[in-house]
C-alpha atoms as a PDB file:
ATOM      1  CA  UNK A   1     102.310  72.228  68.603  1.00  0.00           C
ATOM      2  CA  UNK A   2     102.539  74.517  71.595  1.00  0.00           C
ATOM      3  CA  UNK A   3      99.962  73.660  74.410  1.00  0.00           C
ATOM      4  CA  UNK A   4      98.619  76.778  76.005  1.00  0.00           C
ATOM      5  CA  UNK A   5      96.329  76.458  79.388  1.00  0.00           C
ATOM      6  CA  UNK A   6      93.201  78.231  79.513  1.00  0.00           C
ATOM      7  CA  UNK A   7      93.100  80.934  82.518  1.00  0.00           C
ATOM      8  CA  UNK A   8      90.077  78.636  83.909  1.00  0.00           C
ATOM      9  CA  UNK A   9      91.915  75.617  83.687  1.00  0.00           C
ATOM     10  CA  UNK A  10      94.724  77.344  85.227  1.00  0.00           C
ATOM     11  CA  UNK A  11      93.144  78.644  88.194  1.00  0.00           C
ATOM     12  CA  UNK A  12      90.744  75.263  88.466  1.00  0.00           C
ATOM     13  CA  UNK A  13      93.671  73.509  88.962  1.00  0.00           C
ATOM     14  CA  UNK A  14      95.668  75.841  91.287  1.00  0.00           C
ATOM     15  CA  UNK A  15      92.976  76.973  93.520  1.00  0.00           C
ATOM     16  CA  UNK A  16      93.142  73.891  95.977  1.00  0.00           C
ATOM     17  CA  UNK A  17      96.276  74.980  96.546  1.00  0.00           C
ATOM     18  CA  UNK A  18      95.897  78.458  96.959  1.00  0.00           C
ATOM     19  CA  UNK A  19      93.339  78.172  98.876  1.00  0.00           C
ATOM     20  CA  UNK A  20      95.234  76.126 101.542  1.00  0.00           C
ATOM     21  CA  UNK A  21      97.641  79.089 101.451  1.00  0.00           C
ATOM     22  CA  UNK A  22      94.907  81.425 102.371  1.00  0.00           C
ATOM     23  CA  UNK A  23      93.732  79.586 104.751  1.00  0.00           C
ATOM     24  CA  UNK A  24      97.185  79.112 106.544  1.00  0.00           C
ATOM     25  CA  UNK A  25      97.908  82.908 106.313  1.00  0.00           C
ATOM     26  CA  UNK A  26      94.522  83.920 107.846  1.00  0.00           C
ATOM     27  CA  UNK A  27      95.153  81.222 110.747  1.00  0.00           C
ATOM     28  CA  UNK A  28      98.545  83.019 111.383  1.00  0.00           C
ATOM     29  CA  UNK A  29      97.486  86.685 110.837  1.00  0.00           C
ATOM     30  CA  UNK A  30      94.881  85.694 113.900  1.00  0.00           C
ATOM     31  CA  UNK A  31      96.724  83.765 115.999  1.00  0.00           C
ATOM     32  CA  UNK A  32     100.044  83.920 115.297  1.00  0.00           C
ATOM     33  CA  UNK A  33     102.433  81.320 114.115  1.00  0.00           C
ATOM     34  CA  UNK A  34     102.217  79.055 117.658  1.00  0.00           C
ATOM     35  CA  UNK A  35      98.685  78.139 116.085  1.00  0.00           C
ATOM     36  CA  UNK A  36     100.076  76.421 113.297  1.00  0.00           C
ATOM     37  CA  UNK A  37     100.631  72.463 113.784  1.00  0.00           C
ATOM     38  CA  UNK A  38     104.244  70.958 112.578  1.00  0.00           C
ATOM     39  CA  UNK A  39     102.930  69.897 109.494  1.00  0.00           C
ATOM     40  CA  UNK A  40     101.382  73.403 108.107  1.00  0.00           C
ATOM     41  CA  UNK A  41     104.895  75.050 109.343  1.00  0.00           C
ATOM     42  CA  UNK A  42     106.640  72.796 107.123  1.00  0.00           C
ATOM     43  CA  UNK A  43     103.592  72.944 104.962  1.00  0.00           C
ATOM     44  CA  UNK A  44     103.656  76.949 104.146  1.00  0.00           C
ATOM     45  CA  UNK A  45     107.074  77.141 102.055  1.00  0.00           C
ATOM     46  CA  UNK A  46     106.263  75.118  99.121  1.00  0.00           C
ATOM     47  CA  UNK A  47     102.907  76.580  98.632  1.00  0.00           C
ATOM     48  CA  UNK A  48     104.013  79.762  99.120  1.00  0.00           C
ATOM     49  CA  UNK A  49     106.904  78.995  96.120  1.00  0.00           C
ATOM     50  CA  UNK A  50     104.038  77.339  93.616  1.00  0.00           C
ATOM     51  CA  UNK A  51     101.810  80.777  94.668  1.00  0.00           C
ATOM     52  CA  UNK A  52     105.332  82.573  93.306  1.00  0.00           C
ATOM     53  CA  UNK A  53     105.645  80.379  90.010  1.00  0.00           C
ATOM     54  CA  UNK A  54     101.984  80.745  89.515  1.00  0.00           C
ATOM     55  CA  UNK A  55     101.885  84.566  89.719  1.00  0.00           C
ATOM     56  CA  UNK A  56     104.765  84.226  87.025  1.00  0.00           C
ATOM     57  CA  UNK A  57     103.001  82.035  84.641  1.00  0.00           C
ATOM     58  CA  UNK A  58      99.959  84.019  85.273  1.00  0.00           C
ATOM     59  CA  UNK A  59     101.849  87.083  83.608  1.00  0.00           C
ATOM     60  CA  UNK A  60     103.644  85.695  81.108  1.00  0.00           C
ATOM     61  CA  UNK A  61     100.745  83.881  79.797  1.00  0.00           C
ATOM     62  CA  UNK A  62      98.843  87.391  79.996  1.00  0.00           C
ATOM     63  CA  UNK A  63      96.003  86.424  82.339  1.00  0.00           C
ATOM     64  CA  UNK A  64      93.071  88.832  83.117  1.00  0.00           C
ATOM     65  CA  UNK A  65      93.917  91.591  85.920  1.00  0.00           C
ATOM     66  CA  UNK A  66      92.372  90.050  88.852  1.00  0.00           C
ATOM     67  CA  UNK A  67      93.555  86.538  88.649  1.00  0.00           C
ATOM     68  CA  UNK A  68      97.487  88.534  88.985  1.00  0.00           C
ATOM     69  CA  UNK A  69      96.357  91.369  91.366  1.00  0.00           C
ATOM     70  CA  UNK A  70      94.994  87.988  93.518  1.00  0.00           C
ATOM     71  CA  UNK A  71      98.185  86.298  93.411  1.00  0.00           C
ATOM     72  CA  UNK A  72     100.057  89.213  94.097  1.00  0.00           C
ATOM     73  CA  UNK A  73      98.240  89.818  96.954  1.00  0.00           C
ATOM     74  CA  UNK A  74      98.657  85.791  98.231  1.00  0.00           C
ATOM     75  CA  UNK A  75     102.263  85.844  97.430  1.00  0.00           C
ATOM     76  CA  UNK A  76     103.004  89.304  99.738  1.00  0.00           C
ATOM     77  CA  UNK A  77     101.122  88.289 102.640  1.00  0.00           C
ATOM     78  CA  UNK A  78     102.748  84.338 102.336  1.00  0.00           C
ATOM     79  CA  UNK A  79     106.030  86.649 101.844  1.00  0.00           C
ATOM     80  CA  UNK A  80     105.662  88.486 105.042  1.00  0.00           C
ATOM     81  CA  UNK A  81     104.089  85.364 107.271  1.00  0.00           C
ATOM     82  CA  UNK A  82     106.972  82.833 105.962  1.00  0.00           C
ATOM     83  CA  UNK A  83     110.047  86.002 106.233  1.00  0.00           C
ATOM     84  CA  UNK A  84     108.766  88.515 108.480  1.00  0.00           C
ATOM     85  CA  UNK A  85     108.526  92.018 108.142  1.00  0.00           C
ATOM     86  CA  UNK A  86     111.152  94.554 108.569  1.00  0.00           C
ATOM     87  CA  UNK A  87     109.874  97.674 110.855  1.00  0.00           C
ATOM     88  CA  UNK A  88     110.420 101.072 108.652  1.00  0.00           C
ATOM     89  CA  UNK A  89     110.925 104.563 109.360  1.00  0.00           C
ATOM     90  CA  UNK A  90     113.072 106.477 111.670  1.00  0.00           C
ATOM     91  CA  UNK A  91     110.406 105.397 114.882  1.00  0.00           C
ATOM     92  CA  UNK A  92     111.733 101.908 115.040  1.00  0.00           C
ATOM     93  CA  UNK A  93     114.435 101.062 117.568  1.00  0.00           C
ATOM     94  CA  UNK A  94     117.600  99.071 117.415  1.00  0.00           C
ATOM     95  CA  UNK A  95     115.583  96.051 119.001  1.00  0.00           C
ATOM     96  CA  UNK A  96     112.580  95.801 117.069  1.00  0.00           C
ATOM     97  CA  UNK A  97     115.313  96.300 113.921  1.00  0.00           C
ATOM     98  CA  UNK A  98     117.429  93.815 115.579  1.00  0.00           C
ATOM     99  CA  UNK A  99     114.387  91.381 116.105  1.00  0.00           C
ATOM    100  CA  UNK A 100     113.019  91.884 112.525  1.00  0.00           C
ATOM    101  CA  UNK A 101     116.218  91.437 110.644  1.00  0.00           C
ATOM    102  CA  UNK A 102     117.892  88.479 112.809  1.00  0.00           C
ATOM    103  CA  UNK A 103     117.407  84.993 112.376  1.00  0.00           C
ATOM    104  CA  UNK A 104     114.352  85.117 114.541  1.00  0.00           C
ATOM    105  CA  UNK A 105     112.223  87.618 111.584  1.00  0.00           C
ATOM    106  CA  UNK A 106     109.532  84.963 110.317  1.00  0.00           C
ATOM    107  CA  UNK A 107     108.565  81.462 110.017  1.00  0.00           C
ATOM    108  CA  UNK A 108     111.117  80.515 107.803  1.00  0.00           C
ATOM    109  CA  UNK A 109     113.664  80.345 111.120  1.00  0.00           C
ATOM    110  CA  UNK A 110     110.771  78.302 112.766  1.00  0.00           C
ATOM    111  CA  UNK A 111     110.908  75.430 109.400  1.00  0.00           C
ATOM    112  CA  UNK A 112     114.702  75.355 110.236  1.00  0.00           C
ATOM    113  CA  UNK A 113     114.624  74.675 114.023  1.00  0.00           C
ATOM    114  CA  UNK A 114     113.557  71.888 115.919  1.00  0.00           C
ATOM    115  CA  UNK A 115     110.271  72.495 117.682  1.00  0.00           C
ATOM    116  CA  UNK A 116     112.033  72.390 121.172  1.00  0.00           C
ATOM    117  CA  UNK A 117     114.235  75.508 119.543  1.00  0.00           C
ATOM    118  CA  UNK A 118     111.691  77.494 118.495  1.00  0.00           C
ATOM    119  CA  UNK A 119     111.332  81.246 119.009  1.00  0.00           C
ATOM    120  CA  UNK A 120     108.623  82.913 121.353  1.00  0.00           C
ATOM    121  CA  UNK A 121     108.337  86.042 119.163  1.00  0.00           C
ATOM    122  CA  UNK A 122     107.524  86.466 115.631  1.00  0.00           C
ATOM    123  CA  UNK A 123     107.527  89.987 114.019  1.00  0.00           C
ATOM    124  CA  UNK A 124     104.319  90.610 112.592  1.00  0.00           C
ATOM    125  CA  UNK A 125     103.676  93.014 109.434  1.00  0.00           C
ATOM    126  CA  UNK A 126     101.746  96.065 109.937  1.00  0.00           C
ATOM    127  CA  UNK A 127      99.843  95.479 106.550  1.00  0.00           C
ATOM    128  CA  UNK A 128      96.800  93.817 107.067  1.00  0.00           C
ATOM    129  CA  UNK A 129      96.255  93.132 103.526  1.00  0.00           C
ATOM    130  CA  UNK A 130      94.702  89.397 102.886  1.00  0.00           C
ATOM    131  CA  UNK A 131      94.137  87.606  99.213  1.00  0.00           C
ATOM    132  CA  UNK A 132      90.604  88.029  98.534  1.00  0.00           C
ATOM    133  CA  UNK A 133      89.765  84.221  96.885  1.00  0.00           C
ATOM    134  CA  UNK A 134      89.652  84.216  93.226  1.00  0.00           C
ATOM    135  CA  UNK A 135      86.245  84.206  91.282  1.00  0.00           C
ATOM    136  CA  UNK A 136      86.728  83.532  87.515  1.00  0.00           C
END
């Protein structure tokens, strides 16, 4: 017999989780990534990776429109705040190329250094597009 999870059981017991995301990506998008204690640095990747899995279970199990266009939405912004985001268009120069692309682009070069190593700079997206929370 093949167990299938509601979509409200689903999202009941992911919210927790994405909330936390939410909340971690709204504390960067104002502040920047210096405002984010050890612990929610190392914190963001593996909540941003269930957000992924989730968004993929939420389409293969056919879930209703806004429960995927809401975890699409988490997953790009979590995207962007744990990567970076690469400047487009002929306008941007070599450096702010240089900065977005090298190993300096997001905060996954900040969960790989030690604190003391740490980069000043962070590139910052120039969507402002946030996850609006879920409502089932």
């Amino acid at each position: 017999m093949i167990s299938t999870v509601t979509e409200a059981a689903f999202a009941a017991r992911r919210q927790p989780d994405w909330a936390r995301l939410e909340q971690l990506v709204h504390l960067v998008s104002m502040k920047g990534h210096r405002a984010l204690s050890r612990a929610d640095v190392v914190g963001i990747p593996p909540l941003y990776s269930d957000a992924c899995a989730d968004l993929a279970s939420a389409r293969a199990a056919r879930y209703s429109a806004p429960l995927v266009e809401y975890l699409q939405n988490l997953t790009a912004v979590g995207h962007t705040v744990l990567y970076g985001a690469v400047p487009r268009g002929a306008a941007a120069s070599r450096r702010q190329t240089r900065h977005a692309c090298g190993a300096r682009a997001g905060l996954a070069a900040m969960v790989s250094r030690p604190a003391s190593r740490a980069p000043g700079r962070f590139s910052r997206s120039s969507s402002r597009a946030e996850a609006q929370p879920y409502r089932s």
